[in-house]
Protein backbone atom coordinates (compact mmCIF):
# COMPACT_ATOMS: atom_id res chain seq x y z
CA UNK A 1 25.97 -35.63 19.28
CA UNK A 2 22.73 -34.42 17.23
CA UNK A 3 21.11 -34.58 20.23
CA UNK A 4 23.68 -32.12 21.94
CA UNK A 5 23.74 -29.77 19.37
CA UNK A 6 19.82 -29.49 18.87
CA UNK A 7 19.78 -28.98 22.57
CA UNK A 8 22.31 -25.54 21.68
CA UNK A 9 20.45 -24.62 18.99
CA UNK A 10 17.69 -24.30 21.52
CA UNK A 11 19.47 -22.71 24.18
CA UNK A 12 21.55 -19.97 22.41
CA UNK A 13 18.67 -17.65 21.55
CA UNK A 14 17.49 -17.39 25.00
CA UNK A 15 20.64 -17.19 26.39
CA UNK A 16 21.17 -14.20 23.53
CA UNK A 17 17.97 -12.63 24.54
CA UNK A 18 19.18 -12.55 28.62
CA UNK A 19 22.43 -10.49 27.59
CA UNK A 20 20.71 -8.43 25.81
CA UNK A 21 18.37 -7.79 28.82
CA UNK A 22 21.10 -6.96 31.42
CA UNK A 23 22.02 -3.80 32.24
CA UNK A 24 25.70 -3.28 31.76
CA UNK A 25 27.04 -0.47 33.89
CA UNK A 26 30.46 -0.53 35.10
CA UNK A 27 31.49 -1.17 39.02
CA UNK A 28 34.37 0.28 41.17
CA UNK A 29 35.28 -1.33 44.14
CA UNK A 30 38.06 0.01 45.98
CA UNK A 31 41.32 -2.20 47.15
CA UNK A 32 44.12 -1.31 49.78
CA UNK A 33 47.10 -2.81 50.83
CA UNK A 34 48.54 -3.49 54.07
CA UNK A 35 51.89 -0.81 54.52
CA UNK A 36 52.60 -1.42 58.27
CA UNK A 37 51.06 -3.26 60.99
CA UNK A 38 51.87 -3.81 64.73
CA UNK A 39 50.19 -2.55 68.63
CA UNK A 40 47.02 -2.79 67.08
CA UNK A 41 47.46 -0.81 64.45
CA UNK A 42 47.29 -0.97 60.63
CA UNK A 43 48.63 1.43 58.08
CA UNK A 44 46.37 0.92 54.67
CA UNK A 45 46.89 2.72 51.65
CA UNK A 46 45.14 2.70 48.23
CA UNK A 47 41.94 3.47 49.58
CA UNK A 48 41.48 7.32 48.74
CA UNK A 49 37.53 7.33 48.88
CA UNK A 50 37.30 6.17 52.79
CA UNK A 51 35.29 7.48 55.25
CA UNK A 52 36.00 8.38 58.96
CA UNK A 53 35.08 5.33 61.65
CA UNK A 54 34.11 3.83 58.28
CA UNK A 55 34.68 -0.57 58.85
CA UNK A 56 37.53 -2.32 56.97
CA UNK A 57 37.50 -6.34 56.17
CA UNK A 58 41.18 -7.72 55.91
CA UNK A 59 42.15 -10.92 53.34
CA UNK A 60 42.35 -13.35 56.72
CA UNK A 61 38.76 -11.92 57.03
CA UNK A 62 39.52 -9.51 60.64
CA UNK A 63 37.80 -6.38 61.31
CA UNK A 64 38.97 -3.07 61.79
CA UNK A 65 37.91 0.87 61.29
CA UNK A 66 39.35 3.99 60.14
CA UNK A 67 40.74 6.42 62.58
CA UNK A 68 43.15 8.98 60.89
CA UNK A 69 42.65 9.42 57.11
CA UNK A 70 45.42 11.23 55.87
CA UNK A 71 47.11 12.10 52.46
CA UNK A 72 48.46 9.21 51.21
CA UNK A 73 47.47 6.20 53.91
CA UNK A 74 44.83 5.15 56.38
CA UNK A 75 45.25 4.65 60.29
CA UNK A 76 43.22 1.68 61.02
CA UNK A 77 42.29 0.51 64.16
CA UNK A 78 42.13 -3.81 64.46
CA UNK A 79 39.57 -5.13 66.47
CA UNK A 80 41.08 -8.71 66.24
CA UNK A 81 44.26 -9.78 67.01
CA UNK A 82 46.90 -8.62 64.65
CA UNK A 83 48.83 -12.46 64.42
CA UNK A 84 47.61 -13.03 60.74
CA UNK A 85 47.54 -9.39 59.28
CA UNK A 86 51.37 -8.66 57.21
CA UNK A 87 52.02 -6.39 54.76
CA UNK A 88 50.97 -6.30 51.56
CA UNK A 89 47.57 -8.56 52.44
CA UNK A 90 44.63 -6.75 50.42
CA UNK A 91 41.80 -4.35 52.49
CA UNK A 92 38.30 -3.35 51.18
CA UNK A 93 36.00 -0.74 53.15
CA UNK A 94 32.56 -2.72 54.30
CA UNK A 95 30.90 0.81 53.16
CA UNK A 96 29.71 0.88 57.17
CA UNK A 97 30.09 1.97 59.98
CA UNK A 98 30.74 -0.67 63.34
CA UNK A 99 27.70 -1.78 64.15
CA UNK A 100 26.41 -3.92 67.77
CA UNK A 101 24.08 -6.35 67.29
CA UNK A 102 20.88 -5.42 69.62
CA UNK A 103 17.84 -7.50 71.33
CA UNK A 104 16.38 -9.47 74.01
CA UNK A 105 18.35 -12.20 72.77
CA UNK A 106 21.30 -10.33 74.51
CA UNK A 107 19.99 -10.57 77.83
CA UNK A 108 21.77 -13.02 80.31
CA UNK A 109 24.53 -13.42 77.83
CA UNK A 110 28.73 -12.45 77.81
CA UNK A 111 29.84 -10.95 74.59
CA UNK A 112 32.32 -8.97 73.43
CA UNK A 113 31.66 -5.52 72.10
CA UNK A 114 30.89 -6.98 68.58
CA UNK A 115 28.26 -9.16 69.97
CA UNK A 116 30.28 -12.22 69.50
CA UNK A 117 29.34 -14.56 72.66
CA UNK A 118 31.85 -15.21 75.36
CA UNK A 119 29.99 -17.74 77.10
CA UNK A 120 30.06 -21.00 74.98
CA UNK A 121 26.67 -20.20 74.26
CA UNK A 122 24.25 -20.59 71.30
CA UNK A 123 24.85 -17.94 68.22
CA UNK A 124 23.34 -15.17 69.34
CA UNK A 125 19.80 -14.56 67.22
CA UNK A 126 20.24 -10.50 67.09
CA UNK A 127 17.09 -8.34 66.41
CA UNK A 128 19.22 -5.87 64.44
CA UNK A 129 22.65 -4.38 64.07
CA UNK A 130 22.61 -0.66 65.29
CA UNK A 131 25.38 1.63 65.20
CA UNK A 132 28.08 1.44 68.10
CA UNK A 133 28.36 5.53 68.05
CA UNK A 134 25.26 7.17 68.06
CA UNK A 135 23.76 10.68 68.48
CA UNK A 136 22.63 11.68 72.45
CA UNK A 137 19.26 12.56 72.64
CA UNK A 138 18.12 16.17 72.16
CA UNK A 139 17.53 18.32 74.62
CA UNK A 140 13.58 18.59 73.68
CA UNK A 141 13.91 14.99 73.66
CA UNK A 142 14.40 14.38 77.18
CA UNK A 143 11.82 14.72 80.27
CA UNK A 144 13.11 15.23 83.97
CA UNK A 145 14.93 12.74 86.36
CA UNK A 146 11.54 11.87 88.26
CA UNK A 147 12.17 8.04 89.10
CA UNK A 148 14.64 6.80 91.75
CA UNK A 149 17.41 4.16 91.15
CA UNK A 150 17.86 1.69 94.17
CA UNK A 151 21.05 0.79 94.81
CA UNK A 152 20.67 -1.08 98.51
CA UNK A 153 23.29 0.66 99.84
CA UNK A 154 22.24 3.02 102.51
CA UNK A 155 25.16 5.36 101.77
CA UNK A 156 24.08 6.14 98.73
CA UNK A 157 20.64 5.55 98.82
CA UNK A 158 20.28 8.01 101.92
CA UNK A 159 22.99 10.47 101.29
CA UNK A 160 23.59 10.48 97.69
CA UNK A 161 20.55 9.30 95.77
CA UNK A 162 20.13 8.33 91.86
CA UNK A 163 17.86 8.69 89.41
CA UNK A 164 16.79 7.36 86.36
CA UNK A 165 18.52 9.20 83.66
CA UNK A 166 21.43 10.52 85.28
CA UNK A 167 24.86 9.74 85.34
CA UNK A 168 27.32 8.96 88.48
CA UNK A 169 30.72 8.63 88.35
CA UNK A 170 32.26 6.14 91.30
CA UNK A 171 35.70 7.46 91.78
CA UNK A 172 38.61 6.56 93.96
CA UNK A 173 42.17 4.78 94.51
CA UNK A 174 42.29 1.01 93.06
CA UNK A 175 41.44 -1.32 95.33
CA UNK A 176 38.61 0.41 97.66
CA UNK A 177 35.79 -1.18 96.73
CA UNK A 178 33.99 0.55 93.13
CA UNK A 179 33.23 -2.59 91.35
CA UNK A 180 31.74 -3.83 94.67
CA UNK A 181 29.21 -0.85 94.74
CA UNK A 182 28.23 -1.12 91.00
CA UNK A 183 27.71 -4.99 91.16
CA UNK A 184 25.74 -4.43 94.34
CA UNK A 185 23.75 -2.01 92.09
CA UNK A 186 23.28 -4.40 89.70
CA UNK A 187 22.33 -7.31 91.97
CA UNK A 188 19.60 -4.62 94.05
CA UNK A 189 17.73 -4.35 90.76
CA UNK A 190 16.72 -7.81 90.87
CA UNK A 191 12.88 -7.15 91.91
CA UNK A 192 13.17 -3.88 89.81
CA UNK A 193 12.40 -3.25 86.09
CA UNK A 194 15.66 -2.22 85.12
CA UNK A 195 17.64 -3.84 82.27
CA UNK A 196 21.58 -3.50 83.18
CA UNK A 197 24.82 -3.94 81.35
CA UNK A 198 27.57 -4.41 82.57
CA UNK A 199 31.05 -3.14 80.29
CA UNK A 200 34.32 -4.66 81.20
CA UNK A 201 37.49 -2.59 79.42
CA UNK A 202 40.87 -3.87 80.02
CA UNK A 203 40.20 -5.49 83.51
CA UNK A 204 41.43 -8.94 84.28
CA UNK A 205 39.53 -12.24 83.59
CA UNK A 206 39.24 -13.15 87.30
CA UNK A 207 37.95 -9.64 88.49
CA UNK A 208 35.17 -9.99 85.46
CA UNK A 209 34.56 -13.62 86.33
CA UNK A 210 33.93 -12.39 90.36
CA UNK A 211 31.31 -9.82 88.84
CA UNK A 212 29.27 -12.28 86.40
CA UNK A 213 29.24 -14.95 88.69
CA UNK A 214 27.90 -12.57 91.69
CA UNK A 215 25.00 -11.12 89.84
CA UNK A 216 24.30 -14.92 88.74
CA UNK A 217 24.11 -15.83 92.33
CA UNK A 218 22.72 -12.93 93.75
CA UNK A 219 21.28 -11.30 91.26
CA UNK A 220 18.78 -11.37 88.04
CA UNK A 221 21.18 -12.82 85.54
CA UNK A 222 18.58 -13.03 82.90
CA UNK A 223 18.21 -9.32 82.69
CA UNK A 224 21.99 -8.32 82.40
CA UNK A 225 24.33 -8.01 79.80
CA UNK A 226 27.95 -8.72 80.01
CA UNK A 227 30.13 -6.90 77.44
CA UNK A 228 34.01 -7.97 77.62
CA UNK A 229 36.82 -6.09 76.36
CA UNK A 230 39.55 -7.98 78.79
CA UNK A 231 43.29 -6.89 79.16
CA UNK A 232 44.51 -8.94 76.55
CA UNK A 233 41.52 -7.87 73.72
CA UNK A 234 42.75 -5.96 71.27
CA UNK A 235 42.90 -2.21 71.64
CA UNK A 236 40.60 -1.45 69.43
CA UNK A 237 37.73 -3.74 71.14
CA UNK A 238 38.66 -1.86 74.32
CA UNK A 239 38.23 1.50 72.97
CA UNK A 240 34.72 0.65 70.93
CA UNK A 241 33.31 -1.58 74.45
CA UNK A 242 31.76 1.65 76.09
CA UNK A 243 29.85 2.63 72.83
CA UNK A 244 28.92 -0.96 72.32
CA UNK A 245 27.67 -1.09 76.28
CA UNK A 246 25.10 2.06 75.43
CA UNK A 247 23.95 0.74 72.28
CA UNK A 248 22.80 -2.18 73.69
CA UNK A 249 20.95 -0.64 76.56
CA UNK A 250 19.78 1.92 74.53
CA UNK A 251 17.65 -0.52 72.66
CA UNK A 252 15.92 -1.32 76.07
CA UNK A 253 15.75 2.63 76.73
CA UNK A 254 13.93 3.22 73.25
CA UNK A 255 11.28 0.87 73.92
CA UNK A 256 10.03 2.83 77.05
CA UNK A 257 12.50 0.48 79.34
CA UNK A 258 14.77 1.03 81.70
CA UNK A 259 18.59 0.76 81.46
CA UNK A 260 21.27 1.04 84.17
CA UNK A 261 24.91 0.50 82.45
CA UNK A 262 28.06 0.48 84.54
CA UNK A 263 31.37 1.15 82.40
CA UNK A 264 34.57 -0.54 84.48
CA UNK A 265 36.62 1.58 83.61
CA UNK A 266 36.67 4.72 81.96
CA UNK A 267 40.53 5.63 83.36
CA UNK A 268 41.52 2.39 81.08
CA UNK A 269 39.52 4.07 78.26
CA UNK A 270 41.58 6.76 78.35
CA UNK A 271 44.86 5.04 78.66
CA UNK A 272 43.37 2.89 75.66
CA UNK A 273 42.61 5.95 73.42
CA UNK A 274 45.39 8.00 74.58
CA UNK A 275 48.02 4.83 73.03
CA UNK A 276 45.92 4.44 69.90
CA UNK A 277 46.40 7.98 69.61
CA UNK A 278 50.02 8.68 69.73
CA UNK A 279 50.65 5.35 67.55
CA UNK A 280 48.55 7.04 64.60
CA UNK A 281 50.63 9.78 65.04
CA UNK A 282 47.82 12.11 66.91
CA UNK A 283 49.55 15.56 68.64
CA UNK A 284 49.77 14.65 72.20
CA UNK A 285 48.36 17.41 74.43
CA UNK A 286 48.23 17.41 78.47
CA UNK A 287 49.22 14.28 80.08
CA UNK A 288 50.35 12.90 76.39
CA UNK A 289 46.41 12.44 76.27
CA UNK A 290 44.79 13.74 72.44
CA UNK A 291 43.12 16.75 72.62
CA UNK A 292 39.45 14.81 71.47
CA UNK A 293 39.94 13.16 74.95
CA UNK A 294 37.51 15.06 76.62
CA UNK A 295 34.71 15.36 73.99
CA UNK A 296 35.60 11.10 73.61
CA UNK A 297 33.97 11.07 77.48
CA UNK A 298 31.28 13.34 77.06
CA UNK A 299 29.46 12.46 73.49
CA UNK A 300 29.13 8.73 75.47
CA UNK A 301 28.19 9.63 78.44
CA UNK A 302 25.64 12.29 77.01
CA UNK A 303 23.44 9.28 75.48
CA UNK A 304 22.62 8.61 79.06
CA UNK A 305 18.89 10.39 79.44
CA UNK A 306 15.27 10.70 80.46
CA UNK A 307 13.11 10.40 77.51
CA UNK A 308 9.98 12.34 76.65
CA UNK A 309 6.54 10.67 77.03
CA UNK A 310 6.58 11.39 73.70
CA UNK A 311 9.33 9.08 72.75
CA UNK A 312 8.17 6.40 75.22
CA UNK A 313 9.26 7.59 78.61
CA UNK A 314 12.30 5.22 78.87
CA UNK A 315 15.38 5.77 80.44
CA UNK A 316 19.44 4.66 80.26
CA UNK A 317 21.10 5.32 83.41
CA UNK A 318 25.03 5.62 83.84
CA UNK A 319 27.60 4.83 86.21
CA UNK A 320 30.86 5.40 85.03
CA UNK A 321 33.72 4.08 87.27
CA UNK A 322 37.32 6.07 87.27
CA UNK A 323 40.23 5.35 89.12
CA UNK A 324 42.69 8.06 90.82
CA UNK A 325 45.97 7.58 92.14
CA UNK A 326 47.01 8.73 96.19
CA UNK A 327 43.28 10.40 96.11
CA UNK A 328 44.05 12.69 93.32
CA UNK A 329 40.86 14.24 92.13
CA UNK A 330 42.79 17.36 90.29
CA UNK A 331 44.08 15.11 87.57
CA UNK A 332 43.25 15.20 83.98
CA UNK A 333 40.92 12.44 83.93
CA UNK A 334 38.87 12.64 87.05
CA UNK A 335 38.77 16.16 86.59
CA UNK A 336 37.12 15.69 82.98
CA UNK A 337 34.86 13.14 84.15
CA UNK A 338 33.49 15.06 87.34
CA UNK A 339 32.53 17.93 85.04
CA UNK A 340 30.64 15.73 82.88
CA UNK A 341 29.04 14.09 85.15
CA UNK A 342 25.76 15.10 87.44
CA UNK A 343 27.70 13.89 90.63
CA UNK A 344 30.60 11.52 92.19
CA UNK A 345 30.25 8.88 94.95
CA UNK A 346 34.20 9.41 96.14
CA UNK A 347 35.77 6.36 97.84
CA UNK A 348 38.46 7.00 100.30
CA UNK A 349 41.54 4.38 100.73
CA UNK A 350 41.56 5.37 104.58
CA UNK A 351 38.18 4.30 105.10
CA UNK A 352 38.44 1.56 103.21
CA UNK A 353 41.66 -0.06 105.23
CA UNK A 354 39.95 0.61 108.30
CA UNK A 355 36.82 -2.02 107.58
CA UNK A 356 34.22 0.90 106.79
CA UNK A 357 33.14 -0.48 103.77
CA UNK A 358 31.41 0.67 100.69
CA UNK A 359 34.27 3.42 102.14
CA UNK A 360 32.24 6.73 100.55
CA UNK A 361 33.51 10.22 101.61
CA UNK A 362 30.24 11.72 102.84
CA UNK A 363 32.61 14.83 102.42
CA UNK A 364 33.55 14.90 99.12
CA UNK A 365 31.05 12.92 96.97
CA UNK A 366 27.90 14.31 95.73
CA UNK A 367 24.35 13.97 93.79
CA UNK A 368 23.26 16.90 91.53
CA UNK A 369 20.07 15.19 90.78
CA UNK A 370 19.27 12.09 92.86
CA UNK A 371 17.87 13.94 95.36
CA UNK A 372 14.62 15.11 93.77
CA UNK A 373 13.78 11.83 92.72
CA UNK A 374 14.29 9.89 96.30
CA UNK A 375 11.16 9.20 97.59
CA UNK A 376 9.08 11.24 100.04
CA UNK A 377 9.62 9.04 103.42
CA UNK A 378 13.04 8.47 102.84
CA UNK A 379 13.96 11.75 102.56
CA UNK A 380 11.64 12.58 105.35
CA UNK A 381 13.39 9.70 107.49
CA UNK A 382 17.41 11.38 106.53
CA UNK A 383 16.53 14.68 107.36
CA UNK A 384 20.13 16.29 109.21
CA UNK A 385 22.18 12.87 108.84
CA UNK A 386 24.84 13.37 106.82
CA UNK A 387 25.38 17.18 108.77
CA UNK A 388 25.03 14.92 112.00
CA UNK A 389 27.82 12.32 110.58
CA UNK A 390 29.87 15.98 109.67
CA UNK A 391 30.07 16.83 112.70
CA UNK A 392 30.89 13.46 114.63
CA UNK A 393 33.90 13.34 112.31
CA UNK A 394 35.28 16.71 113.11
CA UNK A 395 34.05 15.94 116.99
CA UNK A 396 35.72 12.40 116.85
CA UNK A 397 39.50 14.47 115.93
CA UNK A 398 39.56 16.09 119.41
CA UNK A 399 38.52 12.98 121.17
CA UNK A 400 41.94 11.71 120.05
CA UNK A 401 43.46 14.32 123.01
CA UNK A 402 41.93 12.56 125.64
CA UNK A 403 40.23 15.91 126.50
CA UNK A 404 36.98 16.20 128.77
CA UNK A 405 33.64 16.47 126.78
CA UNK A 406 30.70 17.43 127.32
CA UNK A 407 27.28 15.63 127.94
CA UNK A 408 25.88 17.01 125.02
CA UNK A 409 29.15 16.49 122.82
CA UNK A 410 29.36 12.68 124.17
CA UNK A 411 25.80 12.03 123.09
CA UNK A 412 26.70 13.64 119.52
CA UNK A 413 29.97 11.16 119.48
CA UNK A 414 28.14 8.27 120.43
CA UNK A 415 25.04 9.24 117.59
CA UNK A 416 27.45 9.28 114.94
CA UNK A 417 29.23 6.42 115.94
CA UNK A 418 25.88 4.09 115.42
CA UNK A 419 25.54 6.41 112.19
CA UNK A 420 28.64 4.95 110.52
CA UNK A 421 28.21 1.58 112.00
CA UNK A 422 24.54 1.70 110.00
CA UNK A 423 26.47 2.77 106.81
CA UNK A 424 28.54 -0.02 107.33
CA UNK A 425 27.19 -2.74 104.85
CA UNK A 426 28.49 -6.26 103.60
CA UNK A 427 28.99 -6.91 99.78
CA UNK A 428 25.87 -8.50 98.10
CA UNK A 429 23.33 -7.43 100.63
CA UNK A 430 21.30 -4.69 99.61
CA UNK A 431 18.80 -3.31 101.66
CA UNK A 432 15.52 -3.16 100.53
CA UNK A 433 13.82 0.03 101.01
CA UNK A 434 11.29 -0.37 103.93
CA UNK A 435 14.43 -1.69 105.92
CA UNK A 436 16.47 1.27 105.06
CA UNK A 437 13.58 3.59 105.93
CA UNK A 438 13.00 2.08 109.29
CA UNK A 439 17.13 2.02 110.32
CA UNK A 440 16.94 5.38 109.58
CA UNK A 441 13.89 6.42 111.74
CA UNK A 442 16.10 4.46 114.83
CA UNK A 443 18.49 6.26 113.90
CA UNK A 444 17.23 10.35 113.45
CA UNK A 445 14.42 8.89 116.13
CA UNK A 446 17.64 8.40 119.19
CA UNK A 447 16.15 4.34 118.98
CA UNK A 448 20.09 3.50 118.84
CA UNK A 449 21.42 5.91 121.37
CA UNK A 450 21.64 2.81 124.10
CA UNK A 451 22.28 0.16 121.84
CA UNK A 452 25.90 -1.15 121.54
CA UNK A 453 27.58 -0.68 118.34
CA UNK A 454 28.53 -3.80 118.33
CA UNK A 455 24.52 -5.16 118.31
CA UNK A 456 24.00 -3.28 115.52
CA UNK A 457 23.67 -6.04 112.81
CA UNK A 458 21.71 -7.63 115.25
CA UNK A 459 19.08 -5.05 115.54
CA UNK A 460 19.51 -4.50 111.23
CA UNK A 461 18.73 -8.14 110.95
CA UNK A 462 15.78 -7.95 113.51
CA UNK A 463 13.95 -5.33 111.21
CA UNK A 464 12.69 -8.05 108.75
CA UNK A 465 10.75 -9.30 111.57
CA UNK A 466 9.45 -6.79 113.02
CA UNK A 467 7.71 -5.28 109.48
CA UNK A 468 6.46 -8.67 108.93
CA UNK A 469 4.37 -8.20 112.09
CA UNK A 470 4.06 -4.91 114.23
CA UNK A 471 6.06 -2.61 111.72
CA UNK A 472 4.00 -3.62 108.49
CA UNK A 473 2.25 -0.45 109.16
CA UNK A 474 5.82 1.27 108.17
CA UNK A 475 5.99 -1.27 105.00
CA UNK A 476 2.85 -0.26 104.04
CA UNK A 477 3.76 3.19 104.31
CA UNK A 478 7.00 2.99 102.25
CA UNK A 479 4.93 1.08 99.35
CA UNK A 480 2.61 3.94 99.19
CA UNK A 481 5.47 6.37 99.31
CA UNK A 482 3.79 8.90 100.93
CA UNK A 483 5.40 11.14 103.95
CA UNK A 484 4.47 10.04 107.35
CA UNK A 485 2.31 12.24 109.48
CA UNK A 486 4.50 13.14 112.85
CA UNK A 487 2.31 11.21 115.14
CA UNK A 488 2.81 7.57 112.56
CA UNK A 489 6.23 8.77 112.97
CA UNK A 490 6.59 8.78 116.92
CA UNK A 491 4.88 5.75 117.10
CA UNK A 492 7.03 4.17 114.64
CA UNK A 493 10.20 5.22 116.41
CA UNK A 494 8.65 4.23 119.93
CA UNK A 495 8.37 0.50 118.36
CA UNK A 496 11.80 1.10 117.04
CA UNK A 497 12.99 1.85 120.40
CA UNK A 498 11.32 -1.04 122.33
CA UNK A 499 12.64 -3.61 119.61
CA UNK A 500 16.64 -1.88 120.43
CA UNK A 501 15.83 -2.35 123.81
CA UNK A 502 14.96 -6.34 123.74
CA UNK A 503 18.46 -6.37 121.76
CA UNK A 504 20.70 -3.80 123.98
CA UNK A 505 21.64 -6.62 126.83
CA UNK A 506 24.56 -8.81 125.55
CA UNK A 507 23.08 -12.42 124.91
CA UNK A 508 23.38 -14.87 127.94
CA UNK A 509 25.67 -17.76 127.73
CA UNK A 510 24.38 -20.89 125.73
């Protein structure tokens, strides 16, 4: 006992001297309460000093952020399942805003938009945590679309190029083939430098599942990111995916990379916003859709840029996917997303069901910028073939009356015939650049004129061998991407011709 108390003796003045030493200063710290809850949304009140998008942390220790602040309460948006949130359970603001986490570590990985793996992987070792919403670049910030995106599809690639920087919206009915044409884009950029992510919002596990497990197979898995926002997430994890998709890649941009991100869908986005909306009580404008519906779109799809030298040179390129219903491209959505957009690839259901697949409109879809960025010998190689493909499709209506043509109108017929047939393209195999260049020389060069459509893929699959040996002069040419001078050209499509000709018998019989 004298022991004890000589040891207090000791220890109370230094103990007396510490409170003395610490600064006393009083701390508030805010606490709501749970009013309502249900579809994904919470009603909070008691929380007067909040801020807009501001991040709230519920008792059961779920996430969710401030959408409507009004007079007496808080709309908050969940972005876990609701199951253990009931009224009455206490709600502090984080004093933040939702934040992704960023960094190489993301690459080859599934998360969901909160960086929270999907994969049964390892804990994810983050670089930093960077805001999901963030300003688009300025326009002194950004430099011109200069650099070409591949996709491997000679549809686009030909017709309807893409750069680096620029944003593409893939539009058409469900069901005709726009995932197809974004994962092929992602699975051409394996012997590229891009970095791509991949955004799933409200689509179904097995269509997501299809997609990862293609670009594993096919593609460069270690350079993609997967961010998942499935049907059954919560709303508000389907509304923040698309922001959480461009954050990511834009850490990739910012370092001089560069980023290709393909959002599947945007047309669930707005379905997803448009019922978070009217349950916070948000005046319903055209379509029931929020007025802010429009500006939603366009502030994401505006961080999609070109930067500056200055700022490292790197780019973020987007391809937004939308779905219309009977071909529709009048309605509210589409319409919104066109005009944001620097061009559409437009898929058509009638092309589609009749085994012309990726089925693009050559009619309707577009490229405001790709254009200037395709390189020099492809574009000398296209030269009039999408006016050529114009015309065999209003020449091809008339053949339907069994009327006599001409020998001139024939040969156009049976040109664009072997132009579609070249369009024509199975899923995950994208054609590398020298090959496209070269089917199109056959092609403008009259190479295919005699050849059966049916040998087509014969003759496409024939081209590897021949720029291995007698057309590596072409290859070499492409690499270089410099035009070709017209006599390299005839000579080119003279080989061309002699290599359709070895193919234009049918084969013997075994």
């Amino acid at each position: 006992m004298d022991t004890l108390n000589a040891a207090l003796q000791s220890w109370l003045p230094r103990a007396a001297q510490q409170v003395e030493r610490a600064p006393l200063q009083t701390a508030v710290e805010e606490i709501g309460r749970v009013e309502a809850v249900g579809d994904g949304i919470a009603t909070v009140s008691g929380l007067p000093g909040l801020r807009l998008n501001e991040l709230l942390r519920f008792e059961n220790g779920s996430l969710g952020y401030a959408l409507t602040l009004d007079a007496g309460s808080v709309g908050c948006v969940l972005l876990d399942e609701g199951a253990g949130i009931e009224s009455g359970m206490r709600v502090t603001g984080v004093g933040d805003v939702v934040r992704v986490p960023v960094g190489q570590a993301l690459a080859g990985r599934v998360v969901d938009p909160l960086g929270r793996p999907l994969d049964s992987g390892e804990p994810l070792a983050a670089e930093r945590l960077d805001p999901a919403e963030r300003d688009a670049p300025a326009i002194i910030d950004r430099d011109l679309v200069t650099e070409p995106v591949q996709t491997g599809l000679l549809a686009v690639d030909a017709l309807f190029a893409l750069g680096r920087g620029q944003r593409e919206l893939i539009i058409g009915d469900r069901a005709t083939g726009k995932t197809a044409i974004a994962t092929d884009a992602i699975i051409n950029q394996k012997h590229s430098d891009l970095v791509c992510v991949y955004v799933a919002i409200g689509q179904k596990s097995s269509s997501t599942a299809r997609v990862i497990d293609a670009v594993r197979r096919h593609g460069a898995p270690q350079r993609t990111v997967f961010v998942v926002a499935g049907a059954s997430s919560a709303p508000g994890l389907q509304w923040i995916a698309p922001f959480a998709g461009f954050t990511i890649a834009e850490y990739f941009r910012d370092r001089g990379q560069h980023a290709l991100v393909v959002v599947n869908d945007l047309s669930k986005h707005a379905a997803t916003h448009r019922e978070l909306a009217l349950l916070t009580r948000q005046p319903p404008g055209r379509e029931a859709y929020p007025g802010d519906v429009f500006y939603v779109h366009a502030r994401l799809l505006e961080r999609a840029a070109k930067l500056s030298p200055q700022l490292g040179g790197g780019s973020l390129t987007a391809l937004p996917i939308a779905e219309t219903e009977a071909g529709n491209l009048s309605a509210y959505i589409p319409t919104n997303l066109i005009s944001i957009t620097d061009g559409q690839i437009v898929l058509d259901a009638k092309l589609f069901y009749a085994g012309q697949k990726p089925a693009v409109d050559t009619g309707l879809s577009v490229s405001r910028i790709g254009g200037k960025t395709q390189a020099k010998i492809l574009r000398q190689a296209v030269e009039s073939l999408r006016l050529d493909y114009a015309q065999f499709l209003e020449l091809e209506v008339f053949t339907r009356f069994g009327a006599a043509l001409e020998p001139r109108v024939q040969a156009q017929i049976a040109r664009g015939q072997r132009i579609r047939a070249a369009l024509a393209q199975p899923q995950y195999a994208p054609l590398p650049l020298d090959r496209q260049v070269a089917l199109l020389l056959a092609l403008q060069g009259g190479a295919l004129d005699r050849l059966p459509v049916e040998r087509l893929p014969a003759f496409r699959a024939a081209l590897d061998g021949w720029l291995a040996g007698e057309g590596s002069g072409l290859a070499a040419a492409v690499a270089a991407g410099a035009a070709l001078p017209p006599e390299r050209r005839e000579l080119f499509v003279r080989e061309l011709q002699a290599l359709a000709a070895t193919l234009a018998a049918p084969p013997g019989p075994a």
